[in-house]
Protein backbone atom coordinates (compact mmCIF):
# COMPACT_ATOMS: atom_id res chain seq x y z
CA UNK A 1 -14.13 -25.03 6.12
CA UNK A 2 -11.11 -25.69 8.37
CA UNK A 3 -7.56 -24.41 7.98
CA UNK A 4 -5.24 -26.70 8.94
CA UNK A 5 -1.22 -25.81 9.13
CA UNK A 6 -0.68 -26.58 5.52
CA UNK A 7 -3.55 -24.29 4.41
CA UNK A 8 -1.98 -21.76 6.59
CA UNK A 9 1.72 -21.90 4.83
CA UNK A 10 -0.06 -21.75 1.57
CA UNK A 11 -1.79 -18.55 2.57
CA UNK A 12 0.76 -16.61 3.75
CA UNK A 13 2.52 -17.57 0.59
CA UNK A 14 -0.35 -15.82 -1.20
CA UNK A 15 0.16 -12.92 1.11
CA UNK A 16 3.69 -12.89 -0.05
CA UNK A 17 2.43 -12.69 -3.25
CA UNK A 18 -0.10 -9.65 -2.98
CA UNK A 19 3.00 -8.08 -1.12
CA UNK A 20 5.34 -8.50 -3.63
CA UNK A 21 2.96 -7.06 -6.69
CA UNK A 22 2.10 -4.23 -4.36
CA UNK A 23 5.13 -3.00 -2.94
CA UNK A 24 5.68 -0.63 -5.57
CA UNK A 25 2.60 1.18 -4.51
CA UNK A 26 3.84 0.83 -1.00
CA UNK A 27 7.04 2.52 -1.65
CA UNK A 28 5.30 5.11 -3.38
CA UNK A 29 2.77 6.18 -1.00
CA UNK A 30 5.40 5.50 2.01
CA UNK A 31 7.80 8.09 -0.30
CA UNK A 32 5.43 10.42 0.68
CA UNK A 33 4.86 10.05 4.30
CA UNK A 34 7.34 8.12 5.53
CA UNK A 35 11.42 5.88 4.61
CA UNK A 36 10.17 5.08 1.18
CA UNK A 37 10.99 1.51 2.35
CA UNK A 38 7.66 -0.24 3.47
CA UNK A 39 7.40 -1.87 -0.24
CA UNK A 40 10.89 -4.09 0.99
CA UNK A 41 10.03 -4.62 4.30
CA UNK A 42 6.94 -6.31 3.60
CA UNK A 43 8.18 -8.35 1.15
CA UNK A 44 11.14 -9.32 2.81
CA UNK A 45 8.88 -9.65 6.37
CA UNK A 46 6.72 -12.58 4.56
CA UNK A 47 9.36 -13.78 2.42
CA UNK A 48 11.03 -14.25 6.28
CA UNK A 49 7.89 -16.16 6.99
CA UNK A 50 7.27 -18.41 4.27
CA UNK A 51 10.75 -19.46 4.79
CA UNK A 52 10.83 -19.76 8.79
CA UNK A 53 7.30 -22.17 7.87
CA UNK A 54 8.96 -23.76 5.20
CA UNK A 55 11.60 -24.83 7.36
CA UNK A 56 9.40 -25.55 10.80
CA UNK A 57 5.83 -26.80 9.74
CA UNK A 58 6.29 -30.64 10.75
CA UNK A 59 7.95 -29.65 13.94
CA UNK A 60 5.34 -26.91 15.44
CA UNK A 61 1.89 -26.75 16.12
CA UNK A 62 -0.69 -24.42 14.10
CA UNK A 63 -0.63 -21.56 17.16
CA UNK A 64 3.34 -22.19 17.72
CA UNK A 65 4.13 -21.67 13.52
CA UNK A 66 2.23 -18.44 13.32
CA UNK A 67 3.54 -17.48 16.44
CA UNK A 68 7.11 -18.36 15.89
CA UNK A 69 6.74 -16.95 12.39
CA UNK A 70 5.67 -13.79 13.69
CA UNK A 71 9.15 -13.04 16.02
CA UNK A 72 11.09 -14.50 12.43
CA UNK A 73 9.53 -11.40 10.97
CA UNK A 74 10.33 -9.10 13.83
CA UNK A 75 13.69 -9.96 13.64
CA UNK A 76 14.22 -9.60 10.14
CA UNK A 77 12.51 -6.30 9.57
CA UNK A 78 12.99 -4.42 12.65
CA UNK A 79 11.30 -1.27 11.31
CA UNK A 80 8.02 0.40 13.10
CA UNK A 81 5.66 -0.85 10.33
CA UNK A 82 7.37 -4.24 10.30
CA UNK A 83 6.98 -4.72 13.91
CA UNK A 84 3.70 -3.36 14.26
CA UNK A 85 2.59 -6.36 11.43
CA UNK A 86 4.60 -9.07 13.62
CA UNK A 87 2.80 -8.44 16.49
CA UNK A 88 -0.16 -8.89 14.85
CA UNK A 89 0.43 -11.78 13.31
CA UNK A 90 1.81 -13.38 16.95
CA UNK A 91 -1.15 -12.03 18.48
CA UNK A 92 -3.45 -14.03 15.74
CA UNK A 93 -1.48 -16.79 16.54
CA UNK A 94 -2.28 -16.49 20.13
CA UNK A 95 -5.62 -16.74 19.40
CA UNK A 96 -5.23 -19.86 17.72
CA UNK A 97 -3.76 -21.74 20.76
CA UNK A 98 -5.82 -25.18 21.12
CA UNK A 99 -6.60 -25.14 18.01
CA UNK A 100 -6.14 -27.78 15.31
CA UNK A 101 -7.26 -26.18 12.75
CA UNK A 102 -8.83 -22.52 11.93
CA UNK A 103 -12.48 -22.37 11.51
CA UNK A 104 -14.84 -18.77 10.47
CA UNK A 105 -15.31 -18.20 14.10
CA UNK A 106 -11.57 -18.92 15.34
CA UNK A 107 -10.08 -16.58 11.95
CA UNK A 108 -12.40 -13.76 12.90
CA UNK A 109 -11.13 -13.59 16.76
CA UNK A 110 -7.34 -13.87 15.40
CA UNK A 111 -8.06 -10.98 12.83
CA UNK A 112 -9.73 -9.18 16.14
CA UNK A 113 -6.68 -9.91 18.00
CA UNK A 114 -4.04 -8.80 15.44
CA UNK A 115 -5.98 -5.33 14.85
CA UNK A 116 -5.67 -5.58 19.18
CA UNK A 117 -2.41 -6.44 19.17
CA UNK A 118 -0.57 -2.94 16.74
CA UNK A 119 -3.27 -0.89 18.72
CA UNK A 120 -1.65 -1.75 22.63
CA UNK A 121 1.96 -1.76 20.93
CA UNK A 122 1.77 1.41 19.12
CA UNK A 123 -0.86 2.81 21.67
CA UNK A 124 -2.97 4.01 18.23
CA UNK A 125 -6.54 3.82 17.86
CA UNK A 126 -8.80 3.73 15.01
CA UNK A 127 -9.22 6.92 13.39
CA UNK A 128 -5.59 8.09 13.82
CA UNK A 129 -4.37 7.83 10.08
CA UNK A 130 -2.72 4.31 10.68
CA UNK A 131 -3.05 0.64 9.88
CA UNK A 132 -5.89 0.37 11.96
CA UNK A 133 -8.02 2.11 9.95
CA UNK A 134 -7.85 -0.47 7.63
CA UNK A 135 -7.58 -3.59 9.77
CA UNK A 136 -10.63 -2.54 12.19
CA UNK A 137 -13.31 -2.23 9.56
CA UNK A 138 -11.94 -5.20 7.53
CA UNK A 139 -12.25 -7.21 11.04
CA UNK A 140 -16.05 -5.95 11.79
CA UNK A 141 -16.41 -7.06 7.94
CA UNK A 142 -14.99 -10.56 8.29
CA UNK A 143 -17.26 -10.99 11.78
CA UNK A 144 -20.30 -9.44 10.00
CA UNK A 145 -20.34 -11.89 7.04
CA UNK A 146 -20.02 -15.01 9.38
CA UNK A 147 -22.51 -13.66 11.24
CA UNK A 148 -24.23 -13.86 8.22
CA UNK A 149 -23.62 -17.13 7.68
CA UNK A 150 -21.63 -16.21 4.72
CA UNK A 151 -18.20 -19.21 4.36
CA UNK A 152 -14.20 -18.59 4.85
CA UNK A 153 -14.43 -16.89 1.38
CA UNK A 154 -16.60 -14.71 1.20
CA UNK A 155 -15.90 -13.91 4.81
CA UNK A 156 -12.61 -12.97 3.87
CA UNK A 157 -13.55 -11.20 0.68
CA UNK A 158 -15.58 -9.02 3.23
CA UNK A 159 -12.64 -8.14 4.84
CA UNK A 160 -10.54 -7.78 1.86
CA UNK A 161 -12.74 -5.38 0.30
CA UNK A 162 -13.92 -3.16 3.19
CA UNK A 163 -9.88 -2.70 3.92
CA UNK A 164 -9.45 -1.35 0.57
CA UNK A 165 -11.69 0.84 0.45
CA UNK A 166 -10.97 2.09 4.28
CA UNK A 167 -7.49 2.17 3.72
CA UNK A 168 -8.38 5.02 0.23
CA UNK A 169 -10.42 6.81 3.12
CA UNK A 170 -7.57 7.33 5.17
CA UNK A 171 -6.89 10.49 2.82
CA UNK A 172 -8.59 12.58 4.82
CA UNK A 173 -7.45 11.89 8.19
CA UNK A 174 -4.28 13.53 9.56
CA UNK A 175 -1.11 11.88 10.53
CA UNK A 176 -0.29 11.94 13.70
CA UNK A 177 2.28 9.29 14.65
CA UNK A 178 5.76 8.66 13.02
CA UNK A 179 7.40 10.45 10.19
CA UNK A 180 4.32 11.06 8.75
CA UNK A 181 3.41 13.57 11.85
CA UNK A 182 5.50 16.31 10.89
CA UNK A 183 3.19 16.76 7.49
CA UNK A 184 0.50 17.97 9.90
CA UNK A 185 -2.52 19.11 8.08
CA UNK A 186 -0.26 18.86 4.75
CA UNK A 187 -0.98 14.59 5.28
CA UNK A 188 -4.50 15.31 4.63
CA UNK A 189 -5.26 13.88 0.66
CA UNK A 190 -2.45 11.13 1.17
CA UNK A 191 -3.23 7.60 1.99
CA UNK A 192 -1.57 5.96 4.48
CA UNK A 193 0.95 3.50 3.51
CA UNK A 194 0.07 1.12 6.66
CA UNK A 195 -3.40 1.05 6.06
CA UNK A 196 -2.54 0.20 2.56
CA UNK A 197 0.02 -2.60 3.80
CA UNK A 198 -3.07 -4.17 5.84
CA UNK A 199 -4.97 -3.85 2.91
CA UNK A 200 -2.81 -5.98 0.67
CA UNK A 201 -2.49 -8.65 2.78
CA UNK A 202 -5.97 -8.82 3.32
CA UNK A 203 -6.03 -9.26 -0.49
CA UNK A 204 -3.29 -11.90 -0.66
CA UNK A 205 -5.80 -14.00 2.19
CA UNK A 206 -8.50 -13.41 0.43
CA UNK A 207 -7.01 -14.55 -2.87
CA UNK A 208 -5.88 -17.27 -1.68
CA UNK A 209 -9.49 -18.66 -1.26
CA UNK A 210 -10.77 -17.27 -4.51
CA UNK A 211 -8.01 -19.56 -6.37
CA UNK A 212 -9.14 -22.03 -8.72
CA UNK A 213 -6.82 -24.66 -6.77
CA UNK A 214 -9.08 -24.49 -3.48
């Protein structure tokens, strides 16, 4: 299957979606560790993106929307969490430069990139209590399918269901960056709210391909 710029707008729409019926959840486990605002800034960092496509999808090519979408969100929800997610979605653009269209192969290099991407910014790696620990294992899931041979689907049902679950084992792993630091061992037996942020929106791409209109 290829993804082609209007498939993309759809999809984040879907993302916007999964964002919006989660942010409750977000706020609650970000109450804990963190503002207590993540549930907001997501939804009003993808509502800033459905909009900014909305507006510039006839003028730009695929790479230049999602990259251009990307700052649109950096600028509207200059928070840690809501930069860290802009860079990686600018960073999956990047990987889409030359492209047409997004193919199994292409997605799974953006995801790689985006996970890439929050990791140099926020100098983080996986195991660290942070949305990495989520977007890592959902990328090696969404690679591992295609290598399967498995389609966009269930490649991104992979993803969408190894993030959820990695993001729940992020309980016992112990903050060490942000807000969340000063917890210490107290952190341990709390999921991390950015973890849980990648989580969703691997759910809101993933839904969008399990919808009865595709």
């Amino acid at each position: 299957m290829q993804i082609g710029k209007a498939e993309v707008v759809s999809i984040f729409g879907s993302v916007l979606t999964s964002v919006t019926e989660g942010a409750d959840r977000l706020t609650e486990l970000d109450s804990v560790l963190g503002d207590g605002d993540l549930g907001l800034t997501m939804q009003n960092g993808f509502r800033t993106i459905c909009d900014f496509m909305a507006a510039n999808e006839a003028s730009l090519n695929l790479s230049s929307l999602i990259i251009q979408a990307g700052f649109a969100m950096a600028e509207k929800v200059p928070s840690t969490m809501g930069t860290l997610v802009s860079i990686g979605i600018v960073k999956a653009g990047k990987a889409a430069q030359g492209f047409e269209s997004i193919d199994e192969n292409v997605a799974g290099a953006m995801l790689k990139a985006a996970a890439d991407g929050i990791a140099a910014r926020g100098k983080a790696k996986r195991g660290e209590k942070t949305i990495l620990d989520a977007l890592y294992p959902a990328s090696e899931a969404f690679s591992s399918a295609f290598e399967a041979g498995e389609d966009f689907a269930a490649c991104s049902a992979a993803a969408a269901e190894v993030g959820e679950k990695a993001a729940v084992e992020t309980s016992r792993l112990k903050s060490i960056y942000g807000k969340a630091a000063v917890y210490g061992e107290d952190s341990i037996g709390k999921q991390d709210p950015g973890a849980t942020a990648a989580a969703i929106i691997l759910k809101g791409i993933s839904g969008w391909f399990s919808s009865t209109k595709h």
